[in-house]
C-alpha atoms as a PDB file:
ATOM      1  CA  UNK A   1     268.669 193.330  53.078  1.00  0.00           C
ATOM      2  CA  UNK A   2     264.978 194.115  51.917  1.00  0.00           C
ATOM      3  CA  UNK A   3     264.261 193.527  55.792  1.00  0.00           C
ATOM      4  CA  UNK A   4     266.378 195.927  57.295  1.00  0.00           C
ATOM      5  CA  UNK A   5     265.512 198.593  54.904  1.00  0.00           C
ATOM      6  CA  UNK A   6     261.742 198.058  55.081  1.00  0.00           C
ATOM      7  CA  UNK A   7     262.191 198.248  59.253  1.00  0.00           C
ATOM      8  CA  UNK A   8     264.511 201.270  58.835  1.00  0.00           C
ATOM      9  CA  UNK A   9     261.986 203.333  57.295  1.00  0.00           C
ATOM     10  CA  UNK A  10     258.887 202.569  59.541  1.00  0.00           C
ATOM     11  CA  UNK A  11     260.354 204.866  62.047  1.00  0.00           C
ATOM     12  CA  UNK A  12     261.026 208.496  63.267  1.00  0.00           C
ATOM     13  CA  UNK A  13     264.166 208.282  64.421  1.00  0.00           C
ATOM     14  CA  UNK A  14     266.959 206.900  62.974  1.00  0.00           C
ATOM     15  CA  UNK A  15     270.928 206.573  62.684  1.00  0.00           C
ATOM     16  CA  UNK A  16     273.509 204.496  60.947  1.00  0.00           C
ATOM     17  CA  UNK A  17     276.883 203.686  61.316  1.00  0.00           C
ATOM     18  CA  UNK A  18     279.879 201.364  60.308  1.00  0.00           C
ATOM     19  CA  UNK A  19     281.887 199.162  61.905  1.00  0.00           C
ATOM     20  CA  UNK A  20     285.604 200.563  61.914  1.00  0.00           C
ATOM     21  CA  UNK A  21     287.940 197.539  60.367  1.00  0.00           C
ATOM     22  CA  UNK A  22     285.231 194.848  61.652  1.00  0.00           C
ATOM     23  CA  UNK A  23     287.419 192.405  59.740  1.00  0.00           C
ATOM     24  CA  UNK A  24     290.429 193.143  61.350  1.00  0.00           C
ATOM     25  CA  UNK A  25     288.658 192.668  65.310  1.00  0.00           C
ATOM     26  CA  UNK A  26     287.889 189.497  64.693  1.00  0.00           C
ATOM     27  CA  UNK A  27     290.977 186.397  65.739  1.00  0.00           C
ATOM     28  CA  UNK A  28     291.101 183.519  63.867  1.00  0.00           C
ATOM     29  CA  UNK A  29     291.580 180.678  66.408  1.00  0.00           C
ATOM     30  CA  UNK A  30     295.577 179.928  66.372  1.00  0.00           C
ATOM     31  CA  UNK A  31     294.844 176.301  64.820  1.00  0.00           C
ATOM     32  CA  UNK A  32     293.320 178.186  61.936  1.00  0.00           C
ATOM     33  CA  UNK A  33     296.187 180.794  61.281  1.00  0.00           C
ATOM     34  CA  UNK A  34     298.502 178.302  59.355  1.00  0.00           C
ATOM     35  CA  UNK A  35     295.911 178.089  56.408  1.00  0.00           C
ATOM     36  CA  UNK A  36     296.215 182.051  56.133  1.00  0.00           C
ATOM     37  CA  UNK A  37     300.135 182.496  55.347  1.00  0.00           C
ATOM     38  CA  UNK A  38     301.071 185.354  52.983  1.00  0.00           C
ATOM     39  CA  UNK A  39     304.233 185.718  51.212  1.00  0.00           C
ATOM     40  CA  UNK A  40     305.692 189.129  50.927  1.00  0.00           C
ATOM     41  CA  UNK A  41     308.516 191.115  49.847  1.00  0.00           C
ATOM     42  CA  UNK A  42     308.562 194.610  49.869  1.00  0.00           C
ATOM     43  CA  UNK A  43     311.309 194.583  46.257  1.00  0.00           C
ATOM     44  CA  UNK A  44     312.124 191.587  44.485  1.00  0.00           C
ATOM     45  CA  UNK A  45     315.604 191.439  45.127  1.00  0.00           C
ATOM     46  CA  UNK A  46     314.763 190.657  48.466  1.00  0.00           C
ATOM     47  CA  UNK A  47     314.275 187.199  50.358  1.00  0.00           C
ATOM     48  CA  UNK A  48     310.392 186.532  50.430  1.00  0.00           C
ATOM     49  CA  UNK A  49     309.009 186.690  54.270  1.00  0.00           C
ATOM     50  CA  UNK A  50     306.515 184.494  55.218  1.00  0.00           C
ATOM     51  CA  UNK A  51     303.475 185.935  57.540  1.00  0.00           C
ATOM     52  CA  UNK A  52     300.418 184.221  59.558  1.00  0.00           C
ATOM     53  CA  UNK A  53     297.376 186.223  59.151  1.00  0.00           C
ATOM     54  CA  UNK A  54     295.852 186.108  62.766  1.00  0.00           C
ATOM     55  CA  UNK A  55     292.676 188.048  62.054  1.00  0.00           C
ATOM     56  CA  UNK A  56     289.839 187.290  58.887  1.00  0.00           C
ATOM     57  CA  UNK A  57     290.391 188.196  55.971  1.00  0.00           C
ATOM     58  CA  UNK A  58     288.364 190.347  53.711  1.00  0.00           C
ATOM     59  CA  UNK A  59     287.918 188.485  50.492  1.00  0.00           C
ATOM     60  CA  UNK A  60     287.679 185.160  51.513  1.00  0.00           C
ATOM     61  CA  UNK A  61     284.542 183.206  51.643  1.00  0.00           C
ATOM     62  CA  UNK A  62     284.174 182.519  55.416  1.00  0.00           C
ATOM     63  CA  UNK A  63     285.202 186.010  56.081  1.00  0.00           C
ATOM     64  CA  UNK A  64     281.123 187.303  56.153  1.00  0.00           C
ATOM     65  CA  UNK A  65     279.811 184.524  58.114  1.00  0.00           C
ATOM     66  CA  UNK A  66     282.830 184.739  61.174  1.00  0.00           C
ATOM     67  CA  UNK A  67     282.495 188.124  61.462  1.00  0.00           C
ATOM     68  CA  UNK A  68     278.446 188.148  61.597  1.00  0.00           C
ATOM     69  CA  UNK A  69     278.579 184.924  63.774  1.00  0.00           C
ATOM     70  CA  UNK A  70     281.425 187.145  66.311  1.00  0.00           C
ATOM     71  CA  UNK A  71     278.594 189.855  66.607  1.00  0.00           C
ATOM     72  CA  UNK A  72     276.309 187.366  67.523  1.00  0.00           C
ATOM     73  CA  UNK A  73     278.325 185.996  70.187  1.00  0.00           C
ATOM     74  CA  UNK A  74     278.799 189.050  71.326  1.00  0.00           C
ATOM     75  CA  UNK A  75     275.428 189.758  71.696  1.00  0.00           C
ATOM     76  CA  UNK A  76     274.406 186.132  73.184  1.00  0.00           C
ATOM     77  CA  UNK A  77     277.606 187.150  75.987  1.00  0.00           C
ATOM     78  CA  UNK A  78     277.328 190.139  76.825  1.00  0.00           C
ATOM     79  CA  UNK A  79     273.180 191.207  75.954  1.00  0.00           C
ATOM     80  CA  UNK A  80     271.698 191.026  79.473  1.00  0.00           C
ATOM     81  CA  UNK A  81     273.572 194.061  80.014  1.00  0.00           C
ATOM     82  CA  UNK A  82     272.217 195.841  76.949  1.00  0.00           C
ATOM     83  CA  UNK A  83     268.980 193.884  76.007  1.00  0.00           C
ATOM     84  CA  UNK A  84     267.635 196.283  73.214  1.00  0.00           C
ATOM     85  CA  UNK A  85     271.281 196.858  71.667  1.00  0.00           C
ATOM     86  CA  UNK A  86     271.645 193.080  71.854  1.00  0.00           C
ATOM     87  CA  UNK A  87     268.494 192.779  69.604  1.00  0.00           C
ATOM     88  CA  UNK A  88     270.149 195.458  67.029  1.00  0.00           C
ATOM     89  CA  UNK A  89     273.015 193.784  66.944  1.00  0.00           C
ATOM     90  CA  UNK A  90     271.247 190.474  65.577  1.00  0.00           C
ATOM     91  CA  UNK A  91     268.505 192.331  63.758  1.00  0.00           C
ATOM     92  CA  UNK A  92     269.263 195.652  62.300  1.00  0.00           C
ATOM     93  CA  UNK A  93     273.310 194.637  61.136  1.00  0.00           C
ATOM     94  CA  UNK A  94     274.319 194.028  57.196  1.00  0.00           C
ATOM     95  CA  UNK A  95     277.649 192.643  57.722  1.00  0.00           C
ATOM     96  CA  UNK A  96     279.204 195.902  59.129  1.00  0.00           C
ATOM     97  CA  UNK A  97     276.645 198.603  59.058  1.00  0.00           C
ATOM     98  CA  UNK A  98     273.136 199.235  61.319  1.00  0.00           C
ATOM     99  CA  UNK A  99     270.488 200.952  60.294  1.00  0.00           C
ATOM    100  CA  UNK A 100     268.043 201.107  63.009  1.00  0.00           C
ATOM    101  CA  UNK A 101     265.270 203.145  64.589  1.00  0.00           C
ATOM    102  CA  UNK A 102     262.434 203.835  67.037  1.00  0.00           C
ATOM    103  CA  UNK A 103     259.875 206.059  67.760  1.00  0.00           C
ATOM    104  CA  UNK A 104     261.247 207.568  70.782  1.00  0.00           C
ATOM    105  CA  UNK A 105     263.917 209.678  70.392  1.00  0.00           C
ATOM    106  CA  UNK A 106     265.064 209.687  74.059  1.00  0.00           C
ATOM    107  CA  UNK A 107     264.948 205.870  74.053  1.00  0.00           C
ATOM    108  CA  UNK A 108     267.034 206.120  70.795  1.00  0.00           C
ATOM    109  CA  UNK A 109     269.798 208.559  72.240  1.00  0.00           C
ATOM    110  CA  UNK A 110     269.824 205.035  74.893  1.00  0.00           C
ATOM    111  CA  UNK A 111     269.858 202.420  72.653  1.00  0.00           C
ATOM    112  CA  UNK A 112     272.965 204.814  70.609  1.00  0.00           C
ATOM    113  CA  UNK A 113     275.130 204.600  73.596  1.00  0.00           C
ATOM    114  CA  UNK A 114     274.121 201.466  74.562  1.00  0.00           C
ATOM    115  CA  UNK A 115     275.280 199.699  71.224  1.00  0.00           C
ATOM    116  CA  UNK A 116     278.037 201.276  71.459  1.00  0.00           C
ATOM    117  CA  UNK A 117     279.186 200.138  74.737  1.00  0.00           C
ATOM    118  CA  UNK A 118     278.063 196.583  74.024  1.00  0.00           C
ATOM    119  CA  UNK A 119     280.153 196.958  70.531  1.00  0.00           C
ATOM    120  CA  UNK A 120     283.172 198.010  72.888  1.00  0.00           C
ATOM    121  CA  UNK A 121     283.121 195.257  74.656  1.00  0.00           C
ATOM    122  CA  UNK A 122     283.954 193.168  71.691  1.00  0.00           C
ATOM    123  CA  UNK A 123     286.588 195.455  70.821  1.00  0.00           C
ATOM    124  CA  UNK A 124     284.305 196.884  67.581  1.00  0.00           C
ATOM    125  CA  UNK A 125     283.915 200.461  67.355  1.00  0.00           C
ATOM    126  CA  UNK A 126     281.412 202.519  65.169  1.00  0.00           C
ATOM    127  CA  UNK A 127     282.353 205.099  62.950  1.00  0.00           C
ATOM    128  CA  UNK A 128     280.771 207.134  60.074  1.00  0.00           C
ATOM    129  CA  UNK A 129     276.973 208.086  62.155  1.00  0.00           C
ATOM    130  CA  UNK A 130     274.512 209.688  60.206  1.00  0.00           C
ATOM    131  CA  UNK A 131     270.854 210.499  61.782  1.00  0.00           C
ATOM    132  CA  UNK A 132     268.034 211.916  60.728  1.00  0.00           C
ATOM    133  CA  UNK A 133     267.513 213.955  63.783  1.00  0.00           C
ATOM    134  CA  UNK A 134     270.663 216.645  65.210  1.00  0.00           C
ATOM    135  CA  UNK A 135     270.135 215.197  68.919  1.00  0.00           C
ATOM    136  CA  UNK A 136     271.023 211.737  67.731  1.00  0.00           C
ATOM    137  CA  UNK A 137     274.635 212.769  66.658  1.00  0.00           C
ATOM    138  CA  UNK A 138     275.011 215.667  69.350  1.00  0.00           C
ATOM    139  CA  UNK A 139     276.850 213.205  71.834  1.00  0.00           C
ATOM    140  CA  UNK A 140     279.241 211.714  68.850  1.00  0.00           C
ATOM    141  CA  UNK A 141     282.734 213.239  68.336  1.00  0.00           C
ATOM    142  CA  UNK A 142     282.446 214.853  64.938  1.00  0.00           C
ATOM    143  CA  UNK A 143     285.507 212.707  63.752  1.00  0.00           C
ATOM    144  CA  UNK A 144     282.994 209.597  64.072  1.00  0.00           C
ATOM    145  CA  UNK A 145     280.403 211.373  61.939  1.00  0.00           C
ATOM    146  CA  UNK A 146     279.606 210.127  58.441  1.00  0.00           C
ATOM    147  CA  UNK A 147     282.369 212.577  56.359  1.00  0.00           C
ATOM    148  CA  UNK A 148     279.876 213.130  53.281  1.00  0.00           C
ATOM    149  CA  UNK A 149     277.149 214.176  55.770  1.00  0.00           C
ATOM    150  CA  UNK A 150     279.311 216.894  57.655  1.00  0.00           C
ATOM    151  CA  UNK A 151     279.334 218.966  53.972  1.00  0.00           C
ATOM    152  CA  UNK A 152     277.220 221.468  54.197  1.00  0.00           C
ATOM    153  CA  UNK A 153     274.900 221.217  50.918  1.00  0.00           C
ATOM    154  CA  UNK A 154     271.121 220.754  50.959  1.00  0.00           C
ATOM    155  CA  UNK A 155     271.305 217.659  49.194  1.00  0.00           C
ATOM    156  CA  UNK A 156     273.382 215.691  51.651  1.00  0.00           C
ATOM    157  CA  UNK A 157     273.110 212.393  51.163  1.00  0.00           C
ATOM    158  CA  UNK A 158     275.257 208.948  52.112  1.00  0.00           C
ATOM    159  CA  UNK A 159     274.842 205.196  50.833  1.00  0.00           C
ATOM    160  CA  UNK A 160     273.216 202.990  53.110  1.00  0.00           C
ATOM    161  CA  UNK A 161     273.444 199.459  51.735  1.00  0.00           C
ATOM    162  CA  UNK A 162     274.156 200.810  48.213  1.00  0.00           C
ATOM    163  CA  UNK A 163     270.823 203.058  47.706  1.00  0.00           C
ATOM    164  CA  UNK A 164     271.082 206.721  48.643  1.00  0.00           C
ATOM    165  CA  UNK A 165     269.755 207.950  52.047  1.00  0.00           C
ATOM    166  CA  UNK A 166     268.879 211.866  52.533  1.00  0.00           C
ATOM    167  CA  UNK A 167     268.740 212.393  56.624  1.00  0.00           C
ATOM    168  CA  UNK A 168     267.341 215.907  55.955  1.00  0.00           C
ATOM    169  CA  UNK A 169     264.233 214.815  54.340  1.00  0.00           C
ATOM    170  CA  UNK A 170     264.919 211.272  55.177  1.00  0.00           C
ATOM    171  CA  UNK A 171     264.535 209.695  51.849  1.00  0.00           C
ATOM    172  CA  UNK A 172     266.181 207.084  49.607  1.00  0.00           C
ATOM    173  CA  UNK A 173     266.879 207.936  46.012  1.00  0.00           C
ATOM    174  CA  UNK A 174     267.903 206.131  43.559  1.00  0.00           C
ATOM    175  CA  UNK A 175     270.498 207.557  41.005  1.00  0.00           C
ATOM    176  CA  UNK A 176     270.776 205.977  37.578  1.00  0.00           C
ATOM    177  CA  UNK A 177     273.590 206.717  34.701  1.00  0.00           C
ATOM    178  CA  UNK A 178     272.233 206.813  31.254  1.00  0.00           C
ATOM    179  CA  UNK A 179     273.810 205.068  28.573  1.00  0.00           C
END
C-alpha cells in the first residue's frame, strides 16, 4: 500500500480508477461452487431455495487473493499485447483500484486505453477515473468518471486507498474527527 502511494506521487501525470464488480468477473471453477451454496427465501412462509454461488465472494477469505491472482493471469495471457498496462496491472493495483502515473502525458493517454483494453479482455471494466490532468479523462464517458470529482467545488477531492486525494492541486490530506 505504502508502495503504490509513494510511486503514485513521484509523477506528473496521473489517474485512478476502480474496478466495476471485480468480485463478481471472476468464476469459481465448477468443482469449487458446491462449497458456496446460499439458502434463501425471499418471506418466511416460503420453501427455502437453495443457490450455487458461481463467482467469489466478497467477504470470504480467499476472495482478495483469487481476484488479485485473476489479474495476474490476465496480465501473464494477454501482456505481450499491452506490455506497459501488463506491468500496471501487477504493480500499480490494490485489490480493485490503480493508481498510476508517468511523466509523459501522451504516453499516459496510451497506457489509459491500453489498460483498459487489456482489462476488457478479462471481462473487467474500470469505472470511477479521476486525473490530475483534463486530457487524461477527455476520452472517458463522463458516466465512468469518479461521481465526487464531477461536483464542481474547489475542494474536490476523492479517497484513494482511504487517504484523501485533491487532482486540482494534486495532494493528499488527511482529515481527522476530534473527540
Amino acid at each position: 500500500l505504502f508502495s503504490i502511494l509513494l510511486s503514485f506521487r513521484i509523477h506528473t501525470y496521473v489517474f485512478t480508477a476502480d474496478i466495476k464488480q471485480m468480485y463478481r468477473k471472476v468464476l469459481i471453477h465448477d468443482k469449487q461452487r458446491d462449497f458456496q451454496r446460499i439458502l434463501w427465501r425471499n418471506d418466511p412462509n416460503q420453501t427455502i431455495q437453495t443457490f450455487r454461488l458461481k463467482t467469489v465472494t466478497y467477504g470470504t477469505a480467499s476472495a482478495p487473493f483469487l481476484a488479485i491472482r485473476t489479474l495476474f493471469k490476465l496480465a501473464d495471457d494477454e501482456g505481450s499485447s499491452y506490455p506497459s498496462a501488463a506491468l500496471v496491472l501487477k504493480r500499480d493495483f490494490y485489490v480493485d483500484d490503480v493508481l498510476t502515473g508517468g511523466d509523459n502525458l501522451q504516453a499516459m493517454i496510451e497506457l489509459q486505453t491500453n489498460l483498459i483494453q487489456l482489462l476488457k479482455a478479462g471481462k473487467f471494466e474500470l469505472r470511477k477515473w479521476c486525473a490530475n490532468h483534463p486530457l487524461l479523462l477527455q476520452n472517458i464517458p463522463k458516466e465512468y468518471i469518479e461521481a465526487n470529482f464531477l461536483v464542481d467545488e474547489a475542494d474536490k477531492s476523492i479517497k484513494a486507498l482511504g487517504i484523501y486525494w485533491y487532482p486540482l492541486n494534486d495532494t493528499f490530506r488527511f482529515k481527522i474527527n476530534p473527540t
